[in-house]
N, C-alpha and C. Protein backbone atom coordinates (compact mmCIF):
# COMPACT_ATOMS: atom_id res chain seq x y z
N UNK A 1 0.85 -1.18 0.00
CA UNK A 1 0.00 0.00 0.00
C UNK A 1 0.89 1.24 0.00
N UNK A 2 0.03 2.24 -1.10
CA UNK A 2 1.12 3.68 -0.97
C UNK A 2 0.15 4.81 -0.13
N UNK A 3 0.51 5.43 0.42
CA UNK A 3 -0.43 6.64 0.97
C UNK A 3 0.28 8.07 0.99
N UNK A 4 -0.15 8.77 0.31
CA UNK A 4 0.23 9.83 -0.34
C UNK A 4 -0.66 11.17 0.14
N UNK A 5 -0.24 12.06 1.15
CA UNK A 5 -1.59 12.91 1.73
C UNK A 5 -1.11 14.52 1.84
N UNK A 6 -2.04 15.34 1.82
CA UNK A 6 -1.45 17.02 1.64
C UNK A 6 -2.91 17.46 2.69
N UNK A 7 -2.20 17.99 3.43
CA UNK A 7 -3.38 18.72 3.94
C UNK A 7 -3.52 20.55 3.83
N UNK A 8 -4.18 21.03 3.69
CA UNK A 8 -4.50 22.41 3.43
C UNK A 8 -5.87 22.49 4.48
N UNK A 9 -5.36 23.74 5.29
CA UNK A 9 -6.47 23.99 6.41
C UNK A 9 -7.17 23.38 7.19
N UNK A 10 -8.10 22.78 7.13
CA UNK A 10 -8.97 22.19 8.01
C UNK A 10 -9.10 20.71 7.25
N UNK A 11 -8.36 20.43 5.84
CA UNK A 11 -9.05 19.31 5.13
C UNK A 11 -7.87 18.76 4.98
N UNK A 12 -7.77 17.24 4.48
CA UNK A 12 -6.57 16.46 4.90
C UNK A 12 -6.56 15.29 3.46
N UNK A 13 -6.26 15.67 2.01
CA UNK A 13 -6.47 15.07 0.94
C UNK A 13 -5.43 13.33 1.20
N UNK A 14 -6.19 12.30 0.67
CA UNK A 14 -5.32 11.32 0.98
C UNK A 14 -5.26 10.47 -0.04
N UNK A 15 -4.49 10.32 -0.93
CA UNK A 15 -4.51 9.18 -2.24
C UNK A 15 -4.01 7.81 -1.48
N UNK A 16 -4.48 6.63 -1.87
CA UNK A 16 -4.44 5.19 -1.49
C UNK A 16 -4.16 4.35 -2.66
N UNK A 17 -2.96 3.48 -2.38
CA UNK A 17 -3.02 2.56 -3.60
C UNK A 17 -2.57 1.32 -2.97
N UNK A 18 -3.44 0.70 -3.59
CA UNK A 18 -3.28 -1.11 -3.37
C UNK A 18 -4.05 -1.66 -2.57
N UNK A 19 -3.67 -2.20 -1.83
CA UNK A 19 -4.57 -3.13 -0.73
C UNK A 19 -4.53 -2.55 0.30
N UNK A 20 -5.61 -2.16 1.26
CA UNK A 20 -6.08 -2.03 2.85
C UNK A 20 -6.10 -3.15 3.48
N UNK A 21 -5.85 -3.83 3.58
CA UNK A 21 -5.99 -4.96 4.83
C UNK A 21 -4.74 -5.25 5.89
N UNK A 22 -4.76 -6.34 6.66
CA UNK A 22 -4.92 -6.36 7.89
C UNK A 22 -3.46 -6.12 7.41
N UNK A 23 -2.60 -6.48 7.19
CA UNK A 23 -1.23 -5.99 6.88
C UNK A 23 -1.21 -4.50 6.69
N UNK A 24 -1.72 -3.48 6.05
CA UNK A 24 -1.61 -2.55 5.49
C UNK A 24 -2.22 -1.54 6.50
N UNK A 25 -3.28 -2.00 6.79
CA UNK A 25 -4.48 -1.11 7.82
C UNK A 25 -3.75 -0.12 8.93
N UNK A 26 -2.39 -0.93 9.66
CA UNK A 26 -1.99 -0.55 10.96
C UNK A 26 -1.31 0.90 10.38
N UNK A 27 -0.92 0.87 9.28
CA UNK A 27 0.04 1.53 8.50
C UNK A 27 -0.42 2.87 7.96
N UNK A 28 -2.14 2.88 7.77
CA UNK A 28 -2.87 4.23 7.23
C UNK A 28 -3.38 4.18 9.09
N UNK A 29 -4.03 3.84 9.40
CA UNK A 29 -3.80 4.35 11.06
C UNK A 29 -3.07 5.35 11.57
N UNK A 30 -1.79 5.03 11.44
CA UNK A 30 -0.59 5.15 12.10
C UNK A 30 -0.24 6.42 11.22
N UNK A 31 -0.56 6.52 9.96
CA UNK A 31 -0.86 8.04 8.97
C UNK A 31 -1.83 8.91 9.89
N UNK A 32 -3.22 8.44 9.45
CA UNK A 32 -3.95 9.72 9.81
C UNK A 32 -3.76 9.73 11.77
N UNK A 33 -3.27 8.85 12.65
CA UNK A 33 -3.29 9.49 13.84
C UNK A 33 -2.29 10.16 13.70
N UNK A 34 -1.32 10.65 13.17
CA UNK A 34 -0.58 11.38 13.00
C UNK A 34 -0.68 12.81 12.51
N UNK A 35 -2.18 12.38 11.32
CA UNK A 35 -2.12 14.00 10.42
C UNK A 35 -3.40 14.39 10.74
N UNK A 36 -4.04 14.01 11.26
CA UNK A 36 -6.17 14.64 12.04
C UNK A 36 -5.99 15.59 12.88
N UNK A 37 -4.77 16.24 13.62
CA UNK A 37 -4.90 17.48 14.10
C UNK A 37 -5.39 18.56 13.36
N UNK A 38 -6.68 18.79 13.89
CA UNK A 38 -7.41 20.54 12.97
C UNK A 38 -7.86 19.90 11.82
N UNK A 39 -7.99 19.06 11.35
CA UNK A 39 -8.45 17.91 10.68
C UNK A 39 -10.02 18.13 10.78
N UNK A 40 -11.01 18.59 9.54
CA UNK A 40 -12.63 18.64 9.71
C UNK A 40 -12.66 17.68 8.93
N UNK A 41 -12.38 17.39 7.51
CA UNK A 41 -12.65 16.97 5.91
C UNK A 41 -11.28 16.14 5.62
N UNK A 42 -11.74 15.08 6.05
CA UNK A 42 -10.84 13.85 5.12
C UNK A 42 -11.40 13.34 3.68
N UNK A 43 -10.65 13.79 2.46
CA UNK A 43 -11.16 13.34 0.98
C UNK A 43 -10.01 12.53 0.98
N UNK A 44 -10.58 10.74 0.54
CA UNK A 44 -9.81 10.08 0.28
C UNK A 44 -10.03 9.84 -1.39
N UNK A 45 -8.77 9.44 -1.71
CA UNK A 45 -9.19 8.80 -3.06
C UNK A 45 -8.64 7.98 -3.36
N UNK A 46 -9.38 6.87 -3.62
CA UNK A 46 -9.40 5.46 -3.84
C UNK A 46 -9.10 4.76 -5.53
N UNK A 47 -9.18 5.66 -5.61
CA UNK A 47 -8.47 5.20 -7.48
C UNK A 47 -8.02 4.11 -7.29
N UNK A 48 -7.13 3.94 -6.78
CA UNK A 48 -5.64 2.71 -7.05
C UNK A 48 -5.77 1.86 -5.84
N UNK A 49 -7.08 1.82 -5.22
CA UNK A 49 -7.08 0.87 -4.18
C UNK A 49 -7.84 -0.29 -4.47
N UNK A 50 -7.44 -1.28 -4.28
CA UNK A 50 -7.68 -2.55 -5.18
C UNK A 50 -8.75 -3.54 -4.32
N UNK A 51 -8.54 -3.66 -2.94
CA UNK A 51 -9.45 -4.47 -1.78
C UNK A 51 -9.24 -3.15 -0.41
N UNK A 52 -10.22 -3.58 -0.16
CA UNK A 52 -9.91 -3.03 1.82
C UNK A 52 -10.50 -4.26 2.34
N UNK A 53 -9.92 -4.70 3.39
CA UNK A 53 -10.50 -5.65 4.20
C UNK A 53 -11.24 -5.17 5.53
N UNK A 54 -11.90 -5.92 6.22
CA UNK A 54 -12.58 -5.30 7.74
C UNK A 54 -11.67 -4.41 8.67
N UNK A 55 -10.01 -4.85 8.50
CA UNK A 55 -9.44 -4.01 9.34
C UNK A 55 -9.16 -2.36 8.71
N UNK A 56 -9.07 -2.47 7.55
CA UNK A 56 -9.18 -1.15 6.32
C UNK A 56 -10.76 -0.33 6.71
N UNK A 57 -11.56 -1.27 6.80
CA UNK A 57 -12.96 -0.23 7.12
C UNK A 57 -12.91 0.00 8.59
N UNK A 58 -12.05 -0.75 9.53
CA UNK A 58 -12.06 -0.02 10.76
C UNK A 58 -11.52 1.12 11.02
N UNK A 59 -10.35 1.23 9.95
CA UNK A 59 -9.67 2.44 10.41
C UNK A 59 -10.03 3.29 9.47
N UNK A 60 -11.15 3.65 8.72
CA UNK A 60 -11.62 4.67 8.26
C UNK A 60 -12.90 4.72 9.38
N UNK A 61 -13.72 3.98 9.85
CA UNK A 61 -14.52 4.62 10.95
C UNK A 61 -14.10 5.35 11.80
N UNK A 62 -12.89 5.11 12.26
CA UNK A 62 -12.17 5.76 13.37
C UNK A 62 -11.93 7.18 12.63
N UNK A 63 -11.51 7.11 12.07
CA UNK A 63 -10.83 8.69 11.50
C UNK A 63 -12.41 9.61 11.24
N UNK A 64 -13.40 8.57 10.63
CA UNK A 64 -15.01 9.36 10.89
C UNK A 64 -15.28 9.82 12.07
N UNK A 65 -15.16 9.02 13.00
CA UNK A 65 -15.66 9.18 14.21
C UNK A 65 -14.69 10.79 14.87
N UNK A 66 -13.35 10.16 14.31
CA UNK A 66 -12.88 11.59 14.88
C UNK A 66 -13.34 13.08 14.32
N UNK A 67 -13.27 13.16 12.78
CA UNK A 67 -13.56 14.28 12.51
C UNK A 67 -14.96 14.48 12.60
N UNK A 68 -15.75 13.59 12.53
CA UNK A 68 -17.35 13.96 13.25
C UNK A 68 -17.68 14.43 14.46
N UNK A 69 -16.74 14.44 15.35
CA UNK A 69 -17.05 15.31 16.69
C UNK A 69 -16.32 16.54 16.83
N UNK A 70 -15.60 17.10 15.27
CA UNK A 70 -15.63 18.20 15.09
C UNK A 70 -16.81 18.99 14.32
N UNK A 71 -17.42 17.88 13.77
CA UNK A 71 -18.44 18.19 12.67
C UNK A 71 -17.77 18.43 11.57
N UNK A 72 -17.02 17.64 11.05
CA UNK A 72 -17.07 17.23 9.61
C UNK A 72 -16.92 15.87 9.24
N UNK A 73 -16.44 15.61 8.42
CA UNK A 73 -16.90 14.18 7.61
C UNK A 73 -15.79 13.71 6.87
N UNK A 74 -16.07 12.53 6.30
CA UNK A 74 -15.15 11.75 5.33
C UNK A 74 -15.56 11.09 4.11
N UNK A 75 -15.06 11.54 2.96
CA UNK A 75 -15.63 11.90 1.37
C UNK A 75 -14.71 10.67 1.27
N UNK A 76 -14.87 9.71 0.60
CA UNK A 76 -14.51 8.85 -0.39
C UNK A 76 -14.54 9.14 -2.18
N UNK A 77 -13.50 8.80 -2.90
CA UNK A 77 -14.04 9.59 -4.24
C UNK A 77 -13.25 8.27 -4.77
N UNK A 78 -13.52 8.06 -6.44
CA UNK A 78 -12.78 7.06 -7.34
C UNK A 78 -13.23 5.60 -6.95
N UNK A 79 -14.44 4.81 -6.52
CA UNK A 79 -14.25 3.71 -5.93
C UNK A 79 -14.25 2.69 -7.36
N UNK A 80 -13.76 1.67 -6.86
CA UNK A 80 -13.84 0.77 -7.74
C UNK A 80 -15.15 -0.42 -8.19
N UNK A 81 -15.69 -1.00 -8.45
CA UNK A 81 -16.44 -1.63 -8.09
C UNK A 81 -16.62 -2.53 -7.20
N UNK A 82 -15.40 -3.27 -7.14
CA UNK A 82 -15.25 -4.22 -5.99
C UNK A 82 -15.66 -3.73 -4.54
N UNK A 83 -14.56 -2.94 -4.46
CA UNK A 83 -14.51 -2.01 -3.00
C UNK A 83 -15.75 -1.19 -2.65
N UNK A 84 -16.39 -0.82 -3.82
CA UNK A 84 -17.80 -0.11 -3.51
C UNK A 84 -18.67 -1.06 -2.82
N UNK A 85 -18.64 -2.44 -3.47
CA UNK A 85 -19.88 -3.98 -3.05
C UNK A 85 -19.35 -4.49 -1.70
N UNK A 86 -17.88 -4.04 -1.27
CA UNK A 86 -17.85 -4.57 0.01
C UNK A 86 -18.08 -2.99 0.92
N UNK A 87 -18.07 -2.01 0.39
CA UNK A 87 -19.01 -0.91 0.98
C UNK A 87 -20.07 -1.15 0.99
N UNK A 88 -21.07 -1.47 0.16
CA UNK A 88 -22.41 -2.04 0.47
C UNK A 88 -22.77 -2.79 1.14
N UNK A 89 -22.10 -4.24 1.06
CA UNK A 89 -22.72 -5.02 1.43
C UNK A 89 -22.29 -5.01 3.32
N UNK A 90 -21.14 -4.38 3.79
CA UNK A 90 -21.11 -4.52 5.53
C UNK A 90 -21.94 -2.82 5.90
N UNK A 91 -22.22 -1.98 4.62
CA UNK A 91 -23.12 -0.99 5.38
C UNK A 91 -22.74 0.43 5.56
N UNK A 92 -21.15 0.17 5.44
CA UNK A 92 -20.55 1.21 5.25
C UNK A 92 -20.52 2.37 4.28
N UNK A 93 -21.46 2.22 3.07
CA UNK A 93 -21.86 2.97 2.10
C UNK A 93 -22.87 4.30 2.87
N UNK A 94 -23.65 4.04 4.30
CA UNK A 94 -24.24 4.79 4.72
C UNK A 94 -23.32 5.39 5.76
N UNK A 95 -22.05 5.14 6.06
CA UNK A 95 -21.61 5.91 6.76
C UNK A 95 -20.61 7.20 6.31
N UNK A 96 -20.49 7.07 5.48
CA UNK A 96 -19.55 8.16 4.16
C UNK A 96 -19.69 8.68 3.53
N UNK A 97 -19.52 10.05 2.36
CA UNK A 97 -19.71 10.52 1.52
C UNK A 97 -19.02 9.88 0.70
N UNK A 98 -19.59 9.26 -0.19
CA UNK A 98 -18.90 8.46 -1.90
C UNK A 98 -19.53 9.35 -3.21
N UNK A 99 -18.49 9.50 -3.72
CA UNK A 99 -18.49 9.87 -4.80
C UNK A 99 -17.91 9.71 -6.03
């Protein structure tokens, strides 16, 4: 997995490539607890991300959960099809902005 991120003001842009899972997961964690200070608007983009596994959707709840008790949110953009149907199907499609 590559993770590639710029933040400007309050928003925290994050490109993803390859696989999210349980190998990879600890690794974008260990990113955004690092870069969510002043952090409202996480836009990820998923272009080049190929699977996320359950531990990949945990650690994007977490980073929701954080910037939601600032009141903002987390935009997903570029999904693939795959990765969109395992957004659907555990539910997580209602917890995100996709686009």
């Amino acid at each position: 997995m590559v993770i590639d991120g710029k933040s400007r003001k309050e928003v925290l842009k994050v490109s993803v490539s390859g696989r999210i899972d349980g190998t990879a997961a600890p690794e974008l964690e260990s990113y955004l607890d690092n870069n969510l200070s002043g952090i409202k608007k996480i836009e990820f983009d998923f272009n080049n991300v190929e699977y996320i596994s359950s531990a990949g959707l945990r650690v994007l709840l977490k980073a929701q959960k954080k910037v939601a008790s600032d009141e903002g949110h987390v935009l997903i953009k570029h999904m693939n099809d795959s990765v969109k149907a395992i957004f659907d199907l555990t539910g997580f499609s209602d917890l995100f902005v996709i686009k």
